[in-house]
PDB file of N, CA and C in Angstrom:
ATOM      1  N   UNK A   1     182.508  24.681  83.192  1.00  0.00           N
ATOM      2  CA  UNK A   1     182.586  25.532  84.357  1.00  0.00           C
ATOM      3  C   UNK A   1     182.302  26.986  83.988  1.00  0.00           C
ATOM      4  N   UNK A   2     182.957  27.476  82.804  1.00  0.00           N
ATOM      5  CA  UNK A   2     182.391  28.616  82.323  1.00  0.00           C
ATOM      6  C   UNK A   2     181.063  29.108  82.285  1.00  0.00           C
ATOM      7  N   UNK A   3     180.608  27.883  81.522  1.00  0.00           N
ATOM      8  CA  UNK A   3     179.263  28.160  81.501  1.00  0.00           C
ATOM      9  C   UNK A   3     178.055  28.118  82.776  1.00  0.00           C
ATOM     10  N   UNK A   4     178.532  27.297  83.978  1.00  0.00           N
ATOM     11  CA  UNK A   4     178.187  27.752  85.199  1.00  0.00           C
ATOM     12  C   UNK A   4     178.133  29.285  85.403  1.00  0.00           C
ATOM     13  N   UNK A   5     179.255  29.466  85.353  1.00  0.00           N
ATOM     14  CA  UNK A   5     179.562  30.849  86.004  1.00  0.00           C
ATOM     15  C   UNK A   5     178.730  31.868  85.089  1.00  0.00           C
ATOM     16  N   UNK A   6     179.035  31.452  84.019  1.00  0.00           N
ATOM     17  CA  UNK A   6     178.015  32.967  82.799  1.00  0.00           C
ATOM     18  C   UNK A   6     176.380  32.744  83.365  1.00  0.00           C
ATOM     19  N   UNK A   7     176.100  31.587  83.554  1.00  0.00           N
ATOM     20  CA  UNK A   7     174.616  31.399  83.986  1.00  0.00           C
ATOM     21  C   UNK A   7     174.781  32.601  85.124  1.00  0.00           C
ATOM     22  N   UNK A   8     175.641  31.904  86.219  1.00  0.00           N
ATOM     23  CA  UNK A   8     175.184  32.349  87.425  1.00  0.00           C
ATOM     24  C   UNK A   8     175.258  33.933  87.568  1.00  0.00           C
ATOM     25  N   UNK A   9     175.855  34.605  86.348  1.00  0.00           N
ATOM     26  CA  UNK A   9     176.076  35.721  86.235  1.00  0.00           C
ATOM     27  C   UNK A   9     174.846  36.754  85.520  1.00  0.00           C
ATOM     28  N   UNK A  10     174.477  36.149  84.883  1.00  0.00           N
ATOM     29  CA  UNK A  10     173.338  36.372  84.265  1.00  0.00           C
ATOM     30  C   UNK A  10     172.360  36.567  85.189  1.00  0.00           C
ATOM     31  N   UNK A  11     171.832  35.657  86.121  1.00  0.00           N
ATOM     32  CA  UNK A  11     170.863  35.691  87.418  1.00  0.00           C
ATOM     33  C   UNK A  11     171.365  36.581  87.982  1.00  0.00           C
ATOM     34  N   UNK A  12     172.349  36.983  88.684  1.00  0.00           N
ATOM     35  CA  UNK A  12     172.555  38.030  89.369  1.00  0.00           C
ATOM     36  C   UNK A  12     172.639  39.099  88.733  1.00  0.00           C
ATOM     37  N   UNK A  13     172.381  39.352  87.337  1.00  0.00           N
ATOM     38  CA  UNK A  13     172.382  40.525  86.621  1.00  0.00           C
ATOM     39  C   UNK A  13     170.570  40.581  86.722  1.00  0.00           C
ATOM     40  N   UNK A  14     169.707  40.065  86.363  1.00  0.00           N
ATOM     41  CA  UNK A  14     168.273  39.607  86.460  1.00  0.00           C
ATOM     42  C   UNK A  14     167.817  39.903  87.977  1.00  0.00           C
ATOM     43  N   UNK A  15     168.729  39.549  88.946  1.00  0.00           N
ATOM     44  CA  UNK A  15     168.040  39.631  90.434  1.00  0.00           C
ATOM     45  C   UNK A  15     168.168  41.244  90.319  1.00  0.00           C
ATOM     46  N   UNK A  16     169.354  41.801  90.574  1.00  0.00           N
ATOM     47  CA  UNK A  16     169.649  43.107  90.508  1.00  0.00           C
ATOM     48  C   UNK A  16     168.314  44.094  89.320  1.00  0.00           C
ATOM     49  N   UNK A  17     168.397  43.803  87.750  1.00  0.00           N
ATOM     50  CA  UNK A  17     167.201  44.129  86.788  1.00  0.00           C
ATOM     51  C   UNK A  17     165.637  44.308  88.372  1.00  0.00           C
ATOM     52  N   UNK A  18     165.459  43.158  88.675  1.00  0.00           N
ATOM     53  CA  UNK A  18     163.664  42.954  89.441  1.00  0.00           C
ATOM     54  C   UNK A  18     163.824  43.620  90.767  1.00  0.00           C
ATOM     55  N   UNK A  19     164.456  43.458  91.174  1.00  0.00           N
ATOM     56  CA  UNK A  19     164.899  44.850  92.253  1.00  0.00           C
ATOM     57  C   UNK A  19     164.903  45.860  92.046  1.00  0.00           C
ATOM     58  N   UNK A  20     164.968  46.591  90.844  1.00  0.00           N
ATOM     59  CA  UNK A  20     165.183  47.968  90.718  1.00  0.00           C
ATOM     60  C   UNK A  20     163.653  48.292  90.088  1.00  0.00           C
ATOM     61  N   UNK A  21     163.205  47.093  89.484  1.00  0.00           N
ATOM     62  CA  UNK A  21     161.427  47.346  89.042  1.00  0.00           C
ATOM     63  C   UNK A  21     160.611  47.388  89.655  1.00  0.00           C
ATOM     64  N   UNK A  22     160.972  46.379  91.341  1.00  0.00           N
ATOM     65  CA  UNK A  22     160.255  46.262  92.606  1.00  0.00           C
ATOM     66  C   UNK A  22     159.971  47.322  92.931  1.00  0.00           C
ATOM     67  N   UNK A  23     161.551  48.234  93.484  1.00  0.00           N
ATOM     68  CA  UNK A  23     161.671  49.185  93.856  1.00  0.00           C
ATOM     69  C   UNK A  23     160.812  50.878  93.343  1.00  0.00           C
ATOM     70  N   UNK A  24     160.811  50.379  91.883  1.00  0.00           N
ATOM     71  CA  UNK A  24     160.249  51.663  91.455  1.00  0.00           C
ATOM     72  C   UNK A  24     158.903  51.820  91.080  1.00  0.00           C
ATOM     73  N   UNK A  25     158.277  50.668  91.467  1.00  0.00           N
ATOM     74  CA  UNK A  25     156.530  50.117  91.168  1.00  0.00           C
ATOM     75  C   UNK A  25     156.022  50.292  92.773  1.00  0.00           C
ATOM     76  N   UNK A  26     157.119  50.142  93.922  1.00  0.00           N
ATOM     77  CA  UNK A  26     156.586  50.536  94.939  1.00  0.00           C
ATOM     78  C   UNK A  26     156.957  52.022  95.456  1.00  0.00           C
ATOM     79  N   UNK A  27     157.702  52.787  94.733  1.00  0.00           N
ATOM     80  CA  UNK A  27     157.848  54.225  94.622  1.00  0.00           C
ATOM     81  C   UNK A  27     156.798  54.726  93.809  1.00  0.00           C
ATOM     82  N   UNK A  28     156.150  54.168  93.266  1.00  0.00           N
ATOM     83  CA  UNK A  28     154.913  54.627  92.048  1.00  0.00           C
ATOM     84  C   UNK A  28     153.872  54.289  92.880  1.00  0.00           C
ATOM     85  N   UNK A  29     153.080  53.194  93.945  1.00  0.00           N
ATOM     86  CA  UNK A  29     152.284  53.005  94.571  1.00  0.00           C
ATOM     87  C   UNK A  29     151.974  54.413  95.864  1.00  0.00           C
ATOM     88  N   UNK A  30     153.130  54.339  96.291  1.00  0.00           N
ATOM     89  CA  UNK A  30     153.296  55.498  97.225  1.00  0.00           C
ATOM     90  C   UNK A  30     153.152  56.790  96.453  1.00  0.00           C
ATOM     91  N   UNK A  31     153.022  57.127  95.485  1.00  0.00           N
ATOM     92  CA  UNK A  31     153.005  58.401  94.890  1.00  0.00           C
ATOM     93  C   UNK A  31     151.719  58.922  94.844  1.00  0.00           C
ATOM     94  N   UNK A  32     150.866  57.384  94.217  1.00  0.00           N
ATOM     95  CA  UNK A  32     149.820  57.561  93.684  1.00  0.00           C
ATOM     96  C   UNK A  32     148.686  57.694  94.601  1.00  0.00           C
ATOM     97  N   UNK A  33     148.129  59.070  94.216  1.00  0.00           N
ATOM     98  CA  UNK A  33     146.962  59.723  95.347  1.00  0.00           C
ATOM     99  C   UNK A  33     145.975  58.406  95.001  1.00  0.00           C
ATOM    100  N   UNK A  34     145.327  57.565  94.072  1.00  0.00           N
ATOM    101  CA  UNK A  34     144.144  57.139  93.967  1.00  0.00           C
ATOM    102  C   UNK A  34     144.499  55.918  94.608  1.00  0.00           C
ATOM    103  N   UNK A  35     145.844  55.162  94.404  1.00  0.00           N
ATOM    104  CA  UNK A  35     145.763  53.500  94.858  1.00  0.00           C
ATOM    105  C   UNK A  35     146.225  53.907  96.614  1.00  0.00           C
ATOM    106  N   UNK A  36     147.026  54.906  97.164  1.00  0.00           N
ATOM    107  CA  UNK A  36     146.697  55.965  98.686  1.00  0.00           C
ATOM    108  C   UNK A  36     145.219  55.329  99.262  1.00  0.00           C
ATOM    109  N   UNK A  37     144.510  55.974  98.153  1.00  0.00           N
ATOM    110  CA  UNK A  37     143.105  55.900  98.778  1.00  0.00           C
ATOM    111  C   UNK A  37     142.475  55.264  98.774  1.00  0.00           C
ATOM    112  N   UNK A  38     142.736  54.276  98.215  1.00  0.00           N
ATOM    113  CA  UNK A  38     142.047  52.781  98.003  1.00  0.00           C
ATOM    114  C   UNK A  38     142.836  51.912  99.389  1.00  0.00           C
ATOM    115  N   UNK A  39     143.763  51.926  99.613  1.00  0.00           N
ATOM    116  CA  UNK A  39     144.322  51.129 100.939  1.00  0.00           C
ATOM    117  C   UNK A  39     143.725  51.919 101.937  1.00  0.00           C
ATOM    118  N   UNK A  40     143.580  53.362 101.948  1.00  0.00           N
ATOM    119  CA  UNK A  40     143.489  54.041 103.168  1.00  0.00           C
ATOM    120  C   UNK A  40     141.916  53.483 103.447  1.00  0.00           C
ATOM    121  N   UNK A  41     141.274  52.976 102.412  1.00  0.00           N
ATOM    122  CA  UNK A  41     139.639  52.504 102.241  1.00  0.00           C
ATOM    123  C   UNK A  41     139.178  51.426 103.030  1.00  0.00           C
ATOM    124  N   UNK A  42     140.723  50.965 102.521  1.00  0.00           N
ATOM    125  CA  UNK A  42     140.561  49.080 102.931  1.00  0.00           C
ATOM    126  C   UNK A  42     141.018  48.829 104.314  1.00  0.00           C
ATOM    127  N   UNK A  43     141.930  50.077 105.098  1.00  0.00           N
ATOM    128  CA  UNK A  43     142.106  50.433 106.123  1.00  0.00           C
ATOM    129  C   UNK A  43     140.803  50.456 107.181  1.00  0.00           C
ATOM    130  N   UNK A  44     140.190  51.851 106.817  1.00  0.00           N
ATOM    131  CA  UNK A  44     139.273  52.288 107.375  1.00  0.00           C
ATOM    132  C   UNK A  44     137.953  51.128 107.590  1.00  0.00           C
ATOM    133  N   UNK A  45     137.927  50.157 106.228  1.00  0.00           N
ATOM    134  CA  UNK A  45     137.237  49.059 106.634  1.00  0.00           C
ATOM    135  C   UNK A  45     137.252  47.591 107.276  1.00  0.00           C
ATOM    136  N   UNK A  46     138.430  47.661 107.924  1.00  0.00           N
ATOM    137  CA  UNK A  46     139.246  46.384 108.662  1.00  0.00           C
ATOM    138  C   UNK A  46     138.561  46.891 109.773  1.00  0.00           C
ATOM    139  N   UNK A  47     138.604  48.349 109.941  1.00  0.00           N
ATOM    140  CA  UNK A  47     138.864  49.030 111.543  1.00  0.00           C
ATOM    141  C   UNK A  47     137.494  49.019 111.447  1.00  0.00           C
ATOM    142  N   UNK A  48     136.321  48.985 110.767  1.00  0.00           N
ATOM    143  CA  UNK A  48     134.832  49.226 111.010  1.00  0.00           C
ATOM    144  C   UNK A  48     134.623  47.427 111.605  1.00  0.00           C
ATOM    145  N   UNK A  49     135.429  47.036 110.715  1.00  0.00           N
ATOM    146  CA  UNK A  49     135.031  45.463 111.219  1.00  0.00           C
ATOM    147  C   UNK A  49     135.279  44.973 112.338  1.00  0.00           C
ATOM    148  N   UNK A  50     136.600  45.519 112.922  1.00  0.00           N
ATOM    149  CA  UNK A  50     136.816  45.651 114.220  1.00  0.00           C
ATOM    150  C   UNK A  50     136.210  46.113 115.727  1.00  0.00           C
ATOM    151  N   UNK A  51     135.875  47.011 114.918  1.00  0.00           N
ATOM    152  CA  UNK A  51     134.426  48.096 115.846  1.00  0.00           C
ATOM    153  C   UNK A  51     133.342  46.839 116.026  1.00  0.00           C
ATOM    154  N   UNK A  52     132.762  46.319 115.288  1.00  0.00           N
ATOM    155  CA  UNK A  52     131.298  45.661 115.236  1.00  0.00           C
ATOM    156  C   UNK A  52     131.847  44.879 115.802  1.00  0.00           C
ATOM    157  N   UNK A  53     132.931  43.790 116.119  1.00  0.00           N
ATOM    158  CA  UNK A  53     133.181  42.855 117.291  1.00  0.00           C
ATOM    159  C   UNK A  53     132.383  42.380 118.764  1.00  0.00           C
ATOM    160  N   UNK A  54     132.972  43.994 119.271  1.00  0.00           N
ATOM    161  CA  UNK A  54     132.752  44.411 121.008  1.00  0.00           C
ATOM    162  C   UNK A  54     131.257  44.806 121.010  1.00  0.00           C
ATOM    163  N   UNK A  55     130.699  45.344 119.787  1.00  0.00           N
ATOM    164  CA  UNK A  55     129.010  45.232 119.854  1.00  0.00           C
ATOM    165  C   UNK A  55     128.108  43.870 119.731  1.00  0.00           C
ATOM    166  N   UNK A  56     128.969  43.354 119.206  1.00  0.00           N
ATOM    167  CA  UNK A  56     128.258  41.393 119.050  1.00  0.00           C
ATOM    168  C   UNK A  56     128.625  40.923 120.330  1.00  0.00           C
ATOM    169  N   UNK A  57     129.866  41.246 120.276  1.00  0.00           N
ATOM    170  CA  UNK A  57     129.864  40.592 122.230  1.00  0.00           C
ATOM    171  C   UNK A  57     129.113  41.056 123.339  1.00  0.00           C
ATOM    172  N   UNK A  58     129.145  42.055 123.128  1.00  0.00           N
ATOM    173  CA  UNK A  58     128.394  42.610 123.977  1.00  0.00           C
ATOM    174  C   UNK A  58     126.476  42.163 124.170  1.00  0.00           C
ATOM    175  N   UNK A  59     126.135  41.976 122.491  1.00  0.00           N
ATOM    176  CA  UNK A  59     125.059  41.812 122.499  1.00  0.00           C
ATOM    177  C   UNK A  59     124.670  40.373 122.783  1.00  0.00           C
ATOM    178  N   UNK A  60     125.841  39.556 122.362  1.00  0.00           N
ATOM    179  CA  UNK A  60     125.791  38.324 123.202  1.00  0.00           C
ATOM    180  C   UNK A  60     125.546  38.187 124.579  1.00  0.00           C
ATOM    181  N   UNK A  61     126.391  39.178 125.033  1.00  0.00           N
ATOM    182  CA  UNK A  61     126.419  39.237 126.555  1.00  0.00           C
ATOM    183  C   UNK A  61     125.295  39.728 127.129  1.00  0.00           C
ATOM    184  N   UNK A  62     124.321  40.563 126.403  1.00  0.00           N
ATOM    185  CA  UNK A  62     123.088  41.191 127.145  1.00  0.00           C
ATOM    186  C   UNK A  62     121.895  40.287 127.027  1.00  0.00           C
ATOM    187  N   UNK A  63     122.291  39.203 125.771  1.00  0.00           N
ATOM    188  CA  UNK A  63     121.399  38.016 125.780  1.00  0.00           C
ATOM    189  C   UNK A  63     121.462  37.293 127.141  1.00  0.00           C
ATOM    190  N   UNK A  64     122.553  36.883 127.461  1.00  0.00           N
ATOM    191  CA  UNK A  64     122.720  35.908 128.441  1.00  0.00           C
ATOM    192  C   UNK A  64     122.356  37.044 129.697  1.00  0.00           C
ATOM    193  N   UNK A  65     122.136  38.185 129.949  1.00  0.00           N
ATOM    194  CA  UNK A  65     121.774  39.026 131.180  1.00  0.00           C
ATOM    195  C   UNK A  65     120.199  38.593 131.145  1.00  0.00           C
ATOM    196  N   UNK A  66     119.810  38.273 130.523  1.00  0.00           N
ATOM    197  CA  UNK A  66     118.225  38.076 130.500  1.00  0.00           C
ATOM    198  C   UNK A  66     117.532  36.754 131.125  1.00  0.00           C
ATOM    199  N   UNK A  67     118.813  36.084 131.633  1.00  0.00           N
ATOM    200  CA  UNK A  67     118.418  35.216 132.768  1.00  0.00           C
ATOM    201  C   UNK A  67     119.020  34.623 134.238  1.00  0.00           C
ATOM    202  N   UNK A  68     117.894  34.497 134.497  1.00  0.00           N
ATOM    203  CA  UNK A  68     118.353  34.113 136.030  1.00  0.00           C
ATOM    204  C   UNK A  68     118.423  32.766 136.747  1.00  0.00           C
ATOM    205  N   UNK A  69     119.393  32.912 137.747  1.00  0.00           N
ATOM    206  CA  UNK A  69     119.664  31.248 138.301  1.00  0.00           C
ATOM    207  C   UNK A  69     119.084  31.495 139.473  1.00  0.00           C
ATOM    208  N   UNK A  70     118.244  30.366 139.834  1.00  0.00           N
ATOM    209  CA  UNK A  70     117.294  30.567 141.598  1.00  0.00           C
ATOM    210  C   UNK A  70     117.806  29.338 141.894  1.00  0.00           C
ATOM    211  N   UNK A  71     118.299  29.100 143.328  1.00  0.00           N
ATOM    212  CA  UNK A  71     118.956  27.891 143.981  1.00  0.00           C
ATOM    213  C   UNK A  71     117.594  27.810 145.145  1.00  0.00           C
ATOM    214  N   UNK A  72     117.735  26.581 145.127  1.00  0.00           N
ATOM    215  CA  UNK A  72     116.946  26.400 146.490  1.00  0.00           C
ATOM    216  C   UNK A  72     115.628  26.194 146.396  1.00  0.00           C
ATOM    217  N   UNK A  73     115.279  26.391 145.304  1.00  0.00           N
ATOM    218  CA  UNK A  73     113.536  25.474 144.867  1.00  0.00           C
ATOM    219  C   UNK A  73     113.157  24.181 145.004  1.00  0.00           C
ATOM    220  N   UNK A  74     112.255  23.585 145.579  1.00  0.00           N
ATOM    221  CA  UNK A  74     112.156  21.945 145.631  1.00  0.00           C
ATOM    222  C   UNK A  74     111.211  22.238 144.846  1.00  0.00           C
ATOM    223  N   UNK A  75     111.524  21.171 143.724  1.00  0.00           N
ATOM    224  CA  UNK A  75     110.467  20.628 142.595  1.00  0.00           C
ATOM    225  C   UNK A  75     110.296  19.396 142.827  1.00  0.00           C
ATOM    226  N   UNK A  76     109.106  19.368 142.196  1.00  0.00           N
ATOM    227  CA  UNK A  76     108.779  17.544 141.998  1.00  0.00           C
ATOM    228  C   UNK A  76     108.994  17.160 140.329  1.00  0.00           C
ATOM    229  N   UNK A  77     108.850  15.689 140.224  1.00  0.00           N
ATOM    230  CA  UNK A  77     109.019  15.276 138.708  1.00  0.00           C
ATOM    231  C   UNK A  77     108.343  16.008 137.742  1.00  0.00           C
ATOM    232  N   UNK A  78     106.871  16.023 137.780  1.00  0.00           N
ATOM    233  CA  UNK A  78     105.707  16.195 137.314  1.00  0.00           C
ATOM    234  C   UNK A  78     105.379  17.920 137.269  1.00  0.00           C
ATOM    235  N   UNK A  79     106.077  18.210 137.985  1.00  0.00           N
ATOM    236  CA  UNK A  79     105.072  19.902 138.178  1.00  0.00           C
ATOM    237  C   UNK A  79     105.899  20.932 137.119  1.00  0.00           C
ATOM    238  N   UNK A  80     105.529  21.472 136.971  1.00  0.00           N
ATOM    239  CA  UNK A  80     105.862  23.181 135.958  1.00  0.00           C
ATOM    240  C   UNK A  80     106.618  23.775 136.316  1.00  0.00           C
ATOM    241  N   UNK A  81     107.946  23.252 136.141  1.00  0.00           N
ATOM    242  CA  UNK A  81     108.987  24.571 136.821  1.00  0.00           C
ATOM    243  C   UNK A  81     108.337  25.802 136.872  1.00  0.00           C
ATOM    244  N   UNK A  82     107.983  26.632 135.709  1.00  0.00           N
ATOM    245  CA  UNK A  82     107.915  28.099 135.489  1.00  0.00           C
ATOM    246  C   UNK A  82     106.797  28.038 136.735  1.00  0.00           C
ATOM    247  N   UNK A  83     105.762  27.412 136.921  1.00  0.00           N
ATOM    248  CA  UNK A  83     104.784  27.887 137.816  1.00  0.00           C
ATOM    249  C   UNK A  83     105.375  27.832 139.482  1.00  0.00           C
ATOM    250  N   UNK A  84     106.231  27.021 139.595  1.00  0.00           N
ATOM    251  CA  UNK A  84     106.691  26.471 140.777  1.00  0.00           C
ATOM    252  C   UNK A  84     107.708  28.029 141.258  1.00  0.00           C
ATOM    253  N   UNK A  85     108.347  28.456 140.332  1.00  0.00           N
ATOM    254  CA  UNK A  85     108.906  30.017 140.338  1.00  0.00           C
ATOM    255  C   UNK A  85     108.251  31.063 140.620  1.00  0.00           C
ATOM    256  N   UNK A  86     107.070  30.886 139.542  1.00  0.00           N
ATOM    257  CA  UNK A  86     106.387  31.789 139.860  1.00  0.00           C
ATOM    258  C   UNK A  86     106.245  31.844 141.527  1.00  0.00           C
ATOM    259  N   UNK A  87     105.259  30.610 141.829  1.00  0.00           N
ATOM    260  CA  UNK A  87     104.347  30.948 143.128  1.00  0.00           C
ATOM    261  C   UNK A  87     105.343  30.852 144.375  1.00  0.00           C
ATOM    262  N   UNK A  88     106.651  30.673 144.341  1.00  0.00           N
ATOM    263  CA  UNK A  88     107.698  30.710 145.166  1.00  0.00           C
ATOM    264  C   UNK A  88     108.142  32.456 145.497  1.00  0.00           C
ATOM    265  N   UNK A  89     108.055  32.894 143.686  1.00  0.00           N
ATOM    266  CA  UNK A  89     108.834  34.407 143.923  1.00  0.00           C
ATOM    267  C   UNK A  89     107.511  34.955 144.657  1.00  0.00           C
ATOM    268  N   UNK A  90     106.487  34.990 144.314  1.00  0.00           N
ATOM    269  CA  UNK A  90     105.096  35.688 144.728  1.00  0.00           C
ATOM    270  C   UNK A  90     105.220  35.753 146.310  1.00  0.00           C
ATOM    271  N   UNK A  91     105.496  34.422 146.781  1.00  0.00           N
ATOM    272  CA  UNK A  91     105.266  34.278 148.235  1.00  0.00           C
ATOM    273  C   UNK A  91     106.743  34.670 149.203  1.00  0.00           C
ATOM    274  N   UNK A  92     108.023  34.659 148.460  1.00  0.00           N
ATOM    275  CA  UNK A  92     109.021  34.630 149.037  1.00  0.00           C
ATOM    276  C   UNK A  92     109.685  35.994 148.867  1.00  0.00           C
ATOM    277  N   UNK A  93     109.474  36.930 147.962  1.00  0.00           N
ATOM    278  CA  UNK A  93     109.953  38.211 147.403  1.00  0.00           C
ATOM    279  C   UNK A  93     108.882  39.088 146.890  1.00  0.00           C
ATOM    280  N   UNK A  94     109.211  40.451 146.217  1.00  0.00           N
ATOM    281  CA  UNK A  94     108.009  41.401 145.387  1.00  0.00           C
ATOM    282  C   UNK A  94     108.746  41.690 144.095  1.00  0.00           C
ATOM    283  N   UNK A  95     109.332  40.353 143.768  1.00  0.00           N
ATOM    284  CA  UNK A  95     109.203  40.278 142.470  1.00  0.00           C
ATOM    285  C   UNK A  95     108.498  40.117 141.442  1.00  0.00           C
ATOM    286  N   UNK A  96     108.393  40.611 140.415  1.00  0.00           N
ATOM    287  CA  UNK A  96     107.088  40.500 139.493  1.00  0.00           C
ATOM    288  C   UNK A  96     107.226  39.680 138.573  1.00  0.00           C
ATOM    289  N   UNK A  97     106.400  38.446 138.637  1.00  0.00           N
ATOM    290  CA  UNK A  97     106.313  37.049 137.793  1.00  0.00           C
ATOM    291  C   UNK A  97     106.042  37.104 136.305  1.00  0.00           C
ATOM    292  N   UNK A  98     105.408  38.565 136.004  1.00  0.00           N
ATOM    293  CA  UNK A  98     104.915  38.764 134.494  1.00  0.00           C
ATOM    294  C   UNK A  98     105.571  38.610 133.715  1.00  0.00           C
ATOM    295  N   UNK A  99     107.329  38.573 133.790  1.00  0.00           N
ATOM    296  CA  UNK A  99     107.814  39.092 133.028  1.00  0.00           C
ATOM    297  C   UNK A  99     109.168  37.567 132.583  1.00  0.00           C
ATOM    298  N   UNK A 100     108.693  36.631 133.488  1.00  0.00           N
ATOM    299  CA  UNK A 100     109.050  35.234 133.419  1.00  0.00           C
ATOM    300  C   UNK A 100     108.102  34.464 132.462  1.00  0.00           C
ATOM    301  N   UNK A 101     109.013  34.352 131.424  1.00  0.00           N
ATOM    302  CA  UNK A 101     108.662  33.277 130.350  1.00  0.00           C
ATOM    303  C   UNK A 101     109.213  32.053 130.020  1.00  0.00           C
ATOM    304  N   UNK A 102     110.030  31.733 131.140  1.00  0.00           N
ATOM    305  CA  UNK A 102     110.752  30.130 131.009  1.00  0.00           C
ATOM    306  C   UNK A 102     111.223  29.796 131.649  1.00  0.00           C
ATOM    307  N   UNK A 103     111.117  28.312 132.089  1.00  0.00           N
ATOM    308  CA  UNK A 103     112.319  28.049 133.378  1.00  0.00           C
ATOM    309  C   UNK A 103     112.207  26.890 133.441  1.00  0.00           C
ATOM    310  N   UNK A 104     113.722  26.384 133.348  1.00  0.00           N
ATOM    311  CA  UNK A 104     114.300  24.719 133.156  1.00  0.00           C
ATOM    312  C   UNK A 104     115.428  24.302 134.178  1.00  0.00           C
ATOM    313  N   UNK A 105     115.230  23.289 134.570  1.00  0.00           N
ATOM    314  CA  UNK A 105     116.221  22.552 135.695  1.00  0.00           C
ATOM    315  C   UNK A 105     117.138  22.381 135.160  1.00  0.00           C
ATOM    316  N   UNK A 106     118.657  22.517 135.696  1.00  0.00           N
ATOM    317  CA  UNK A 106     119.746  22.407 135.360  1.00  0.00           C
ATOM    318  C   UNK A 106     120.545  21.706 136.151  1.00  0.00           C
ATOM    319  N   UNK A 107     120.806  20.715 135.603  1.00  0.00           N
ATOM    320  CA  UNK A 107     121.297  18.992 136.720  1.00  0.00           C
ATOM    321  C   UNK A 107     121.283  17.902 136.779  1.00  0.00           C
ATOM    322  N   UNK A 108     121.029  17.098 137.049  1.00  0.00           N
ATOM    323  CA  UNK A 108     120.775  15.696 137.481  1.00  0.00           C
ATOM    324  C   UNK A 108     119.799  15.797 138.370  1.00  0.00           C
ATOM    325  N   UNK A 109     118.888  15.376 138.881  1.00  0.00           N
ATOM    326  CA  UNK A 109     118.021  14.957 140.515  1.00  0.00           C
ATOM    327  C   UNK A 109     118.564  14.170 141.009  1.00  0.00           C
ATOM    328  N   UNK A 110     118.836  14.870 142.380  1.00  0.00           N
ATOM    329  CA  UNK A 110     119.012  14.122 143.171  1.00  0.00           C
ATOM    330  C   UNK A 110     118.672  13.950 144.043  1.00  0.00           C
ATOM    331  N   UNK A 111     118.623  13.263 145.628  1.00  0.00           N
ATOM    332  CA  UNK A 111     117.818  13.070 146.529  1.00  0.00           C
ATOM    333  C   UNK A 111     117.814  13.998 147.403  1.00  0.00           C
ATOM    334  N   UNK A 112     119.305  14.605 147.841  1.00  0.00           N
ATOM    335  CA  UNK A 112     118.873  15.285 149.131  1.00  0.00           C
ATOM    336  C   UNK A 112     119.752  16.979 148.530  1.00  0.00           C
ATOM    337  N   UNK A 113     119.665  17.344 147.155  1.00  0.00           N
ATOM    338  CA  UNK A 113     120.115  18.540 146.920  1.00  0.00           C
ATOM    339  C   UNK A 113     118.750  19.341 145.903  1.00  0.00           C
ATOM    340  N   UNK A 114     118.669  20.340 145.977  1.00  0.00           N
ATOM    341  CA  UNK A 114     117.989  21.048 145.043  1.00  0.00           C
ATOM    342  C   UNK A 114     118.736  21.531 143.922  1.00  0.00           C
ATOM    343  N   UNK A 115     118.250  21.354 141.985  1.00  0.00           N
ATOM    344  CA  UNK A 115     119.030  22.048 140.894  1.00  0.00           C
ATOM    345  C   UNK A 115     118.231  23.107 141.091  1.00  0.00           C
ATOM    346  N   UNK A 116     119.635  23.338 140.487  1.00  0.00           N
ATOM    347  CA  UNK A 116     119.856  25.076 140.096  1.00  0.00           C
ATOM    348  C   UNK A 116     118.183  25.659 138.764  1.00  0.00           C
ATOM    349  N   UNK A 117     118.012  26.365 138.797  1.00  0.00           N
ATOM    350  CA  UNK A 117     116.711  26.546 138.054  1.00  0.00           C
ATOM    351  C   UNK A 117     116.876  27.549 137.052  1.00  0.00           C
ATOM    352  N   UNK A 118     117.101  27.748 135.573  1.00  0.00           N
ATOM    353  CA  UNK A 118     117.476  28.899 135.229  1.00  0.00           C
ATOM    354  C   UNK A 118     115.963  29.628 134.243  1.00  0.00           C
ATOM    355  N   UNK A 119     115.859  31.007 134.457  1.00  0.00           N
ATOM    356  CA  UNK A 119     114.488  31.231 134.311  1.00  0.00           C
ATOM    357  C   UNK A 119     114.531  32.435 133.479  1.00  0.00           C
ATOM    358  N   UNK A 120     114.018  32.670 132.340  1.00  0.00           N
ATOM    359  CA  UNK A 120     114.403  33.317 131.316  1.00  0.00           C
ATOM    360  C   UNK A 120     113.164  34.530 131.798  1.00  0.00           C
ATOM    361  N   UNK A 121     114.111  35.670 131.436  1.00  0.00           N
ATOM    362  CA  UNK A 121     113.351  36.999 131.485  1.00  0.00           C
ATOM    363  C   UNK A 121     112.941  37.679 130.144  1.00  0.00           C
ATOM    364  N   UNK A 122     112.144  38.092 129.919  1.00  0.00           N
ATOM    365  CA  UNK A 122     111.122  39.358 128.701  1.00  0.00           C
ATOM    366  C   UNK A 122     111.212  40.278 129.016  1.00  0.00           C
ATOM    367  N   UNK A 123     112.140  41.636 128.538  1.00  0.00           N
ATOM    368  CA  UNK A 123     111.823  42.563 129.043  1.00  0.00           C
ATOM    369  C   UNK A 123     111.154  43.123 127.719  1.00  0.00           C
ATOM    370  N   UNK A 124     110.415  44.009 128.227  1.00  0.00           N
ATOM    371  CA  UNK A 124     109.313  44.593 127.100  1.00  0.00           C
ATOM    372  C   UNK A 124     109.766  45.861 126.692  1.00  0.00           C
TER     373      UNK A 124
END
């Protein structure tokens, strides 16, 4: 039983010892102007990484602005979406077709509904 206790005495002499080395290695970190400036580094570069986020999203997001959904087109099986857009916007609006470089049905066919048409824009 003694010797329990001298152990356990010993450790708590050892816990107390690494506590006071903890303590004074993180009083020495804080002192020190150069390892300061090395976190303040690693700081400043979390927060740059942070920054570039809302610009990828964003630029994600200006990808997907570059196209458009037209409802209400009757296509057939066989024909050219993009041309079928085209000669629809020409005749139905003064929108300018030049600048349409794609356009794909989005749906199923069905008999008595028109899909949705989504039609990719170029801006130059």
């Amino acid at each position: 039983m003694q010797e329990i206790e001298h152990k356990n005495q010993s450790m708590v002499e050892e816990n107390y010892t690494l506590k006071d080395e903890i303590k004074e290695l993180k009083e020495k970190l804080d002192n020190n102007p150069t390892l300061s400036n090395t976190t303040n580094k690693i700081e400043i570069k979390l927060i740059k990484e942070e920054m570039k986020k809302p610009i990828e999203l964003d630029h994600e997001n200006h990808k997907r602005a570059l196209h458009l959904i037209i409802v209400g087109i009757k296509e057939e099986t066989n024909d050219d979406t993009l041309e079928i857009v085209k000669k629809q916007l020409k005749t139905n609006s003064q929108i300018q077709t030049n600048y349409l470089t794609e356009a794909k049905s989005v749906g199923k066919i069905m008999e008595h509904k028109h899909r949705l048409i989504c039609v990719k824009v170029k801006l130059q």
